[in-house]
N, C-alpha and C. Protein backbone atom coordinates (compact mmCIF):
# COMPACT_ATOMS: atom_id res chain seq x y z
N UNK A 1 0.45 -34.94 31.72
CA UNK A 1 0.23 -34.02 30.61
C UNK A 1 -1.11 -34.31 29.94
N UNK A 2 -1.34 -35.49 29.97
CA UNK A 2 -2.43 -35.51 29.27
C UNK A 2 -4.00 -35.48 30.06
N UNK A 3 -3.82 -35.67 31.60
CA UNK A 3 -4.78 -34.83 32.08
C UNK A 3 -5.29 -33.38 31.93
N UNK A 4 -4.15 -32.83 31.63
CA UNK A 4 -4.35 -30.64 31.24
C UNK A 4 -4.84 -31.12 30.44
N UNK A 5 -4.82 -31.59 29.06
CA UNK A 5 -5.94 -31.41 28.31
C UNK A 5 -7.43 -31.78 27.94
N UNK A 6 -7.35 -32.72 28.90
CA UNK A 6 -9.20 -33.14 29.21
C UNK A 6 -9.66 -32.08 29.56
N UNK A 7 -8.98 -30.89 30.30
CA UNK A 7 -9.85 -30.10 30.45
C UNK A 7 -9.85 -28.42 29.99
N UNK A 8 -8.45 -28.52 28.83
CA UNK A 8 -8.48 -27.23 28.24
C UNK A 8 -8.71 -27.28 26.65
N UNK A 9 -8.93 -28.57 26.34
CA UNK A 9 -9.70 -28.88 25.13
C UNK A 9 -11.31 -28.36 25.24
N UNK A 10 -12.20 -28.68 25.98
CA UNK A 10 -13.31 -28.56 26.36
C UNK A 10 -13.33 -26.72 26.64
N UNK A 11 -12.71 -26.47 27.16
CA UNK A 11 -12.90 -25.12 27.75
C UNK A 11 -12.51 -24.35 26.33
N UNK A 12 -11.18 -24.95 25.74
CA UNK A 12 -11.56 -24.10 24.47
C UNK A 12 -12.20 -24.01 23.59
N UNK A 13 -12.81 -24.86 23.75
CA UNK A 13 -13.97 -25.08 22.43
C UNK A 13 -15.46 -24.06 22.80
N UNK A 14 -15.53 -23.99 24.22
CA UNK A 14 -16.31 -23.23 25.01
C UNK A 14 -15.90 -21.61 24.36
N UNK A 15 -14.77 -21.44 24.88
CA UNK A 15 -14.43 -20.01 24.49
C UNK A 15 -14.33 -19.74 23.03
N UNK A 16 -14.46 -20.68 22.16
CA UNK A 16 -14.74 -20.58 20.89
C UNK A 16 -15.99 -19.83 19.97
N UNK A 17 -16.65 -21.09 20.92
CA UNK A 17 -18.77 -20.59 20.91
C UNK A 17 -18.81 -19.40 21.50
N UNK A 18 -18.60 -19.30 22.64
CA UNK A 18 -18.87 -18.23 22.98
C UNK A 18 -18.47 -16.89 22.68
N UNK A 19 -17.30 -17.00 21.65
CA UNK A 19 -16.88 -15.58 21.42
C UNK A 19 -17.53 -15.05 20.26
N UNK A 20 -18.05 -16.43 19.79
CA UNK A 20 -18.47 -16.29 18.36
C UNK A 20 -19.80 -15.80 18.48
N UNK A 21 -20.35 -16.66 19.49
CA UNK A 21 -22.00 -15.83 19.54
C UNK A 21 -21.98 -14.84 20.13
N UNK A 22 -20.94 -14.08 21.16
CA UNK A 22 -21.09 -12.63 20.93
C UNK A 22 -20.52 -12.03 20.08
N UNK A 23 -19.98 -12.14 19.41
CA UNK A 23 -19.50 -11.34 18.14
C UNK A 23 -20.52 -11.36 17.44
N UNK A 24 -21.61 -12.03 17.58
CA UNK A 24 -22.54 -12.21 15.87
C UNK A 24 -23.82 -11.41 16.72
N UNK A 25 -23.80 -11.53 18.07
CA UNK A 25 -25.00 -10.82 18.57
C UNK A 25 -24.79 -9.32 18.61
N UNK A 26 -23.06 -8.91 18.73
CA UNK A 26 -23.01 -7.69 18.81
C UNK A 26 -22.95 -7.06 17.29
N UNK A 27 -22.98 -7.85 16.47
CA UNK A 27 -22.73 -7.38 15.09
C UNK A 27 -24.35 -7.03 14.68
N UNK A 28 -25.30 -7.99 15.52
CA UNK A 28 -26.53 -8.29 14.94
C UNK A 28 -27.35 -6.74 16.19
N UNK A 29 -26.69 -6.87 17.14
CA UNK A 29 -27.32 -5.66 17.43
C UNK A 29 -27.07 -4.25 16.81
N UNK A 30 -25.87 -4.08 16.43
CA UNK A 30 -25.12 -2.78 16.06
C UNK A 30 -26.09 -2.61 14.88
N UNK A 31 -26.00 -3.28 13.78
CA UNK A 31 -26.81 -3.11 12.45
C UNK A 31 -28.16 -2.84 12.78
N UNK A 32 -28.93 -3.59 13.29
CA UNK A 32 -30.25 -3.58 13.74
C UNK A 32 -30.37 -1.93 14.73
N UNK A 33 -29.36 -1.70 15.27
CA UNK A 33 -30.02 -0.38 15.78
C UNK A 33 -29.37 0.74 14.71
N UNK A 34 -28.18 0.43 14.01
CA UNK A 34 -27.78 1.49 13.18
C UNK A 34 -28.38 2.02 11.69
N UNK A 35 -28.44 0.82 10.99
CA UNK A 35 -28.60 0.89 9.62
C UNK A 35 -29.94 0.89 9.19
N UNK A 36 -30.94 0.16 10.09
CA UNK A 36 -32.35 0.33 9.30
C UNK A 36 -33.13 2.01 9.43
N UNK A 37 -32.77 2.61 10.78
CA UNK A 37 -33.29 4.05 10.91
C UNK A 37 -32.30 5.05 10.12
N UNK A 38 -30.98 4.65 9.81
CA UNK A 38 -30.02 5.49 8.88
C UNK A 38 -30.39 5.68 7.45
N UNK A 39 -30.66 4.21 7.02
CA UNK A 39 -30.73 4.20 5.25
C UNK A 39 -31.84 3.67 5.09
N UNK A 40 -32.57 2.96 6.11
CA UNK A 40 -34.13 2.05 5.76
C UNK A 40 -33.66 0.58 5.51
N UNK A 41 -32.71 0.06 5.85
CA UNK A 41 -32.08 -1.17 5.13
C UNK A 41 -33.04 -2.01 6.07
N UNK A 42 -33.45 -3.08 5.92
CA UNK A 42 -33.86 -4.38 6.81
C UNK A 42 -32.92 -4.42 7.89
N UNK A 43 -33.67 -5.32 8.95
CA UNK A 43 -33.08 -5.99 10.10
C UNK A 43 -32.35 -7.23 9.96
N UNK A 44 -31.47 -7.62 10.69
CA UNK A 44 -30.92 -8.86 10.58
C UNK A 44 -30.97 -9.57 11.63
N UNK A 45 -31.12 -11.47 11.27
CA UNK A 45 -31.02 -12.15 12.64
C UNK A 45 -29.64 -12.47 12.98
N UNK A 46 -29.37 -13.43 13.50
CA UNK A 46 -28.10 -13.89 14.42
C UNK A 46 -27.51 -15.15 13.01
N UNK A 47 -28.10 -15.23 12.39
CA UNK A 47 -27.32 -15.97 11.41
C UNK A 47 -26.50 -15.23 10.42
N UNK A 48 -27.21 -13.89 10.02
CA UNK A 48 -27.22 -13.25 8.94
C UNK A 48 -26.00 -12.44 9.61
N UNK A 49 -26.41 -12.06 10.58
CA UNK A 49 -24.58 -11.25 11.43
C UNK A 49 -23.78 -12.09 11.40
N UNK A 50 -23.36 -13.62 11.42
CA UNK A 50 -22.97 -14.31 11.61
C UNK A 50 -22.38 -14.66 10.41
N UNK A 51 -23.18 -14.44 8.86
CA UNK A 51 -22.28 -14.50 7.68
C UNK A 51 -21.50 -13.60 7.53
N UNK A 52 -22.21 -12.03 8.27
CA UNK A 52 -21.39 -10.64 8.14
C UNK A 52 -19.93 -10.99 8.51
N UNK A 53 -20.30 -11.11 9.84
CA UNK A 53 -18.79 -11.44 10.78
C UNK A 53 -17.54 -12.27 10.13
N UNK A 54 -18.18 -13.48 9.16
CA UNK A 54 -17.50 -14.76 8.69
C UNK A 54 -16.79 -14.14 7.41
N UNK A 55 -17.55 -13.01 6.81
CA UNK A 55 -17.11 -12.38 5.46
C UNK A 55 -16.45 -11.19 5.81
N UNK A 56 -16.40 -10.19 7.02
CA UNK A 56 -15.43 -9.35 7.11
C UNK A 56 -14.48 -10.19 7.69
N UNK A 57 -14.29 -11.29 7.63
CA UNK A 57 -13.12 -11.78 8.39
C UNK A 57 -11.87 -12.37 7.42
N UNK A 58 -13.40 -12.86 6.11
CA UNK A 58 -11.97 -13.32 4.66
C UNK A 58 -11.88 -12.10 4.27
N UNK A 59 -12.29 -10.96 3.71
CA UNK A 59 -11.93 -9.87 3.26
C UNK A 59 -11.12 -9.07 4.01
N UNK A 60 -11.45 -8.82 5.47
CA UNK A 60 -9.99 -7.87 6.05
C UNK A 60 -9.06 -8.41 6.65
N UNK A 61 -9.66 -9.52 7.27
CA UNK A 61 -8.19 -10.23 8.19
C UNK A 61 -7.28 -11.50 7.48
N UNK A 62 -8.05 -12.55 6.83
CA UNK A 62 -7.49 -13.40 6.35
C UNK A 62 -7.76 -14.55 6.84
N UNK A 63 -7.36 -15.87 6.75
CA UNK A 63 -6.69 -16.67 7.42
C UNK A 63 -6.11 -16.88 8.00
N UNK A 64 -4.48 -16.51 8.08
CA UNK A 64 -3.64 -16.54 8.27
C UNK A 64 -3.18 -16.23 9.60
N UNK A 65 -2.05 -17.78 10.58
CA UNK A 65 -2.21 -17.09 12.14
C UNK A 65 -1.98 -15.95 12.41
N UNK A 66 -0.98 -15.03 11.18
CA UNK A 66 -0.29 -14.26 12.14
C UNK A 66 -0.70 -12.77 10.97
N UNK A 67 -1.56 -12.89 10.57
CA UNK A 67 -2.46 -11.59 9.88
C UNK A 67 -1.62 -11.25 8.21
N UNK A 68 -0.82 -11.88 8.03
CA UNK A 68 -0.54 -12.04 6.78
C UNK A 68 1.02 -11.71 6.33
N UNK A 69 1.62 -11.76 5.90
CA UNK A 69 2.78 -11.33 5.27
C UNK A 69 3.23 -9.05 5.73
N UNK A 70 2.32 -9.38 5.78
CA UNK A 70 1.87 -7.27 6.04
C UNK A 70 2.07 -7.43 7.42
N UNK A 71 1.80 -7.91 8.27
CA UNK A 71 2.10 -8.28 9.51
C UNK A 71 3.35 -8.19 10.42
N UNK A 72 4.29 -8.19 9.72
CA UNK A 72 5.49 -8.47 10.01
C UNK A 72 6.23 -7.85 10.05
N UNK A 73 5.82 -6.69 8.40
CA UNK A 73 6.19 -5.10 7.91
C UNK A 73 7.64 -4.88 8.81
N UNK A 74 6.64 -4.34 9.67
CA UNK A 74 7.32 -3.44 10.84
C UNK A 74 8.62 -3.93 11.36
N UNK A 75 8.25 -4.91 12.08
CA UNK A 75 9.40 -6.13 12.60
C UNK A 75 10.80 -5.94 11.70
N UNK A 76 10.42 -6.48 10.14
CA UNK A 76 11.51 -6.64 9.67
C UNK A 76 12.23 -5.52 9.01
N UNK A 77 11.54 -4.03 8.83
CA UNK A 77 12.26 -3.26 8.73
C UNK A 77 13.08 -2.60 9.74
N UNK A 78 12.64 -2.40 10.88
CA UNK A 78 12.90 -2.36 12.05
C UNK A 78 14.63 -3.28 12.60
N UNK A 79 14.44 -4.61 12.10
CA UNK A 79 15.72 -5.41 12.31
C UNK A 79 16.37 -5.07 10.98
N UNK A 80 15.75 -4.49 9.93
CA UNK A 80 17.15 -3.85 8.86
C UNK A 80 17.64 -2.63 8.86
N UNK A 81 16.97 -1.97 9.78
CA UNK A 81 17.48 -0.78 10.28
C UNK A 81 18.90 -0.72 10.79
N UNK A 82 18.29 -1.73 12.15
CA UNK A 82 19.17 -2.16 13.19
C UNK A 82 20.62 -2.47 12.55
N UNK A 83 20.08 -3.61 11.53
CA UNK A 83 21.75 -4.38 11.02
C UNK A 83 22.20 -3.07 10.31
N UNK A 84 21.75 -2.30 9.62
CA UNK A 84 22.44 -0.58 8.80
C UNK A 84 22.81 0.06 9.47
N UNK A 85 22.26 -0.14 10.87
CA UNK A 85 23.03 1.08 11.64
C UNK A 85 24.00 0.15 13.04
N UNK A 86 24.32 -0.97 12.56
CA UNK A 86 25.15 -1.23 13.59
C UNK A 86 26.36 -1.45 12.58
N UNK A 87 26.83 -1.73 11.44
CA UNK A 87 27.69 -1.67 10.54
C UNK A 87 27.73 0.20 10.32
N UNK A 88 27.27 0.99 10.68
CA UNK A 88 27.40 2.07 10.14
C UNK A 88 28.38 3.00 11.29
N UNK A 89 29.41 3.67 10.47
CA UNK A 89 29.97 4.16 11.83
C UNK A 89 29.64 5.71 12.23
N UNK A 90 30.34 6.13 13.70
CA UNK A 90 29.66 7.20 14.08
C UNK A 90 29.50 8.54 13.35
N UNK A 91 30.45 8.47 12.20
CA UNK A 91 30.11 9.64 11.30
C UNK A 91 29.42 9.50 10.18
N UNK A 92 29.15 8.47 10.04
CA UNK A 92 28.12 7.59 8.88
C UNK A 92 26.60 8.12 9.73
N UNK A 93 26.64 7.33 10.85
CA UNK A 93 25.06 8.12 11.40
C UNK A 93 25.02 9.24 11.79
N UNK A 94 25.79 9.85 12.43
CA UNK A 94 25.86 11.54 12.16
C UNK A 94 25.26 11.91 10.77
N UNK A 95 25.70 11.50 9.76
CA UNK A 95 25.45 11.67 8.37
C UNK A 95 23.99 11.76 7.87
N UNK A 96 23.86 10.29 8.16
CA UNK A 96 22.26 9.66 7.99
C UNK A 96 21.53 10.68 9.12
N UNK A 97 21.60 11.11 10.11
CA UNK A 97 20.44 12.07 10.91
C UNK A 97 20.46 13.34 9.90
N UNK A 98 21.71 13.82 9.54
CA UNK A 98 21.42 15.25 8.89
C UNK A 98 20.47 15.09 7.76
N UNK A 99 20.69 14.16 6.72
CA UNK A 99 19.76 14.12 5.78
C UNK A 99 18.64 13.34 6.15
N UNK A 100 18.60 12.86 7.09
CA UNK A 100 17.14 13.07 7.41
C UNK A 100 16.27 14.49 7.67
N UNK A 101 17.35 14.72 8.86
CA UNK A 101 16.79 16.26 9.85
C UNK A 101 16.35 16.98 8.58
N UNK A 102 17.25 17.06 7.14
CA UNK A 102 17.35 17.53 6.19
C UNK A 102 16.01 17.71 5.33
N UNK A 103 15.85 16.36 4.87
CA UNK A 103 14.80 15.82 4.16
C UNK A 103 13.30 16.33 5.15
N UNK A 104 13.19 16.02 6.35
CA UNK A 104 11.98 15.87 6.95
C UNK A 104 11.77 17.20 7.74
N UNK A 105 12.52 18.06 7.90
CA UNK A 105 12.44 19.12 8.63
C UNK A 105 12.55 18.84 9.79
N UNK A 106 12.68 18.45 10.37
CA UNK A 106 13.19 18.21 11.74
C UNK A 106 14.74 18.92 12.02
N UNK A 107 14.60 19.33 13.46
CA UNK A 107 15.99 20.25 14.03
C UNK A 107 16.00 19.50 14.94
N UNK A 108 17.55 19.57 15.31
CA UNK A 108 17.78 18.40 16.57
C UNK A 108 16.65 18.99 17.89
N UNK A 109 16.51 18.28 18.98
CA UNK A 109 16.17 18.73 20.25
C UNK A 109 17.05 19.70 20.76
N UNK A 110 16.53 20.35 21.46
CA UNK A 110 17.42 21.14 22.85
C UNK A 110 18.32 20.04 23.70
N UNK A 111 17.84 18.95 24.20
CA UNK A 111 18.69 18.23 24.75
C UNK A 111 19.64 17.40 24.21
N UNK A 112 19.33 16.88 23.00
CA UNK A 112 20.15 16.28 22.37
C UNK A 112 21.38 16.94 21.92
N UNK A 113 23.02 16.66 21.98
CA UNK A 113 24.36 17.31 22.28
C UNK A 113 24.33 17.37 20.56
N UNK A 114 25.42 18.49 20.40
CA UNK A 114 25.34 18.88 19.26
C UNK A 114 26.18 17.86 18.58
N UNK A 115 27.20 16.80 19.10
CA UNK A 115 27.71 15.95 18.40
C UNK A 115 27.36 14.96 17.93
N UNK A 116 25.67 14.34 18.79
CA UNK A 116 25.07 12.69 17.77
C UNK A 116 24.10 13.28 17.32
């Protein structure tokens, strides 16, 4: 075990640099061909993309491994769905579709049987 990592320590640190200096070169090209002929703004070097990159990264993404608390949203409404509609019985969700269909305008499908 501790041979794998002599050599995926190194390699990740590789894919580290390297993602980083293209991210800052593609940031540093994008601006440099977009923004100075758009608005007149100055050019930037590979450092200055490189703070860009470092500062859209605390402002939109975070820290955080897994993109933040918002991240998850989905997931866990999704599994409280699930637990509401597995306690719910078949005329309970019959129920819950009409006032939906109700609320949202929606009409059943053509294929879907007129009983779920």
């Amino acid at each position: 075990m501790r041979r794998k990592w002599v050599f995926i320590v190194p390699a990740a640190i590789l894919g580290i640099a390297l993602f980083i200096f293209i991210g800052s070169e593609l940031v540093k090209l994008l601006w440099n061909w977009l923004l100075p002929p758009l608005f007149g703004w100055r050019t930037i070097n590979f450092w200055q993309a490189f703070g860009l990159l470092a500062l859209c990264r605390i402002l939109f993404g975070g820290f955080s491994r897994g993109g933040g608390p918002r991240s998850n949203f989905r997931r866990r409404m999704a599994d409280r769905m699930a637990d509401q509609w597995g306690c719910m019985t078949p005329e309970e969700r019959e129920r819950f579709r009409e006032r939906i269909r109700e609320k949202w305008g929606f009409s059943p499908s053509p294929s879907e049987p007129a009983g779920l």
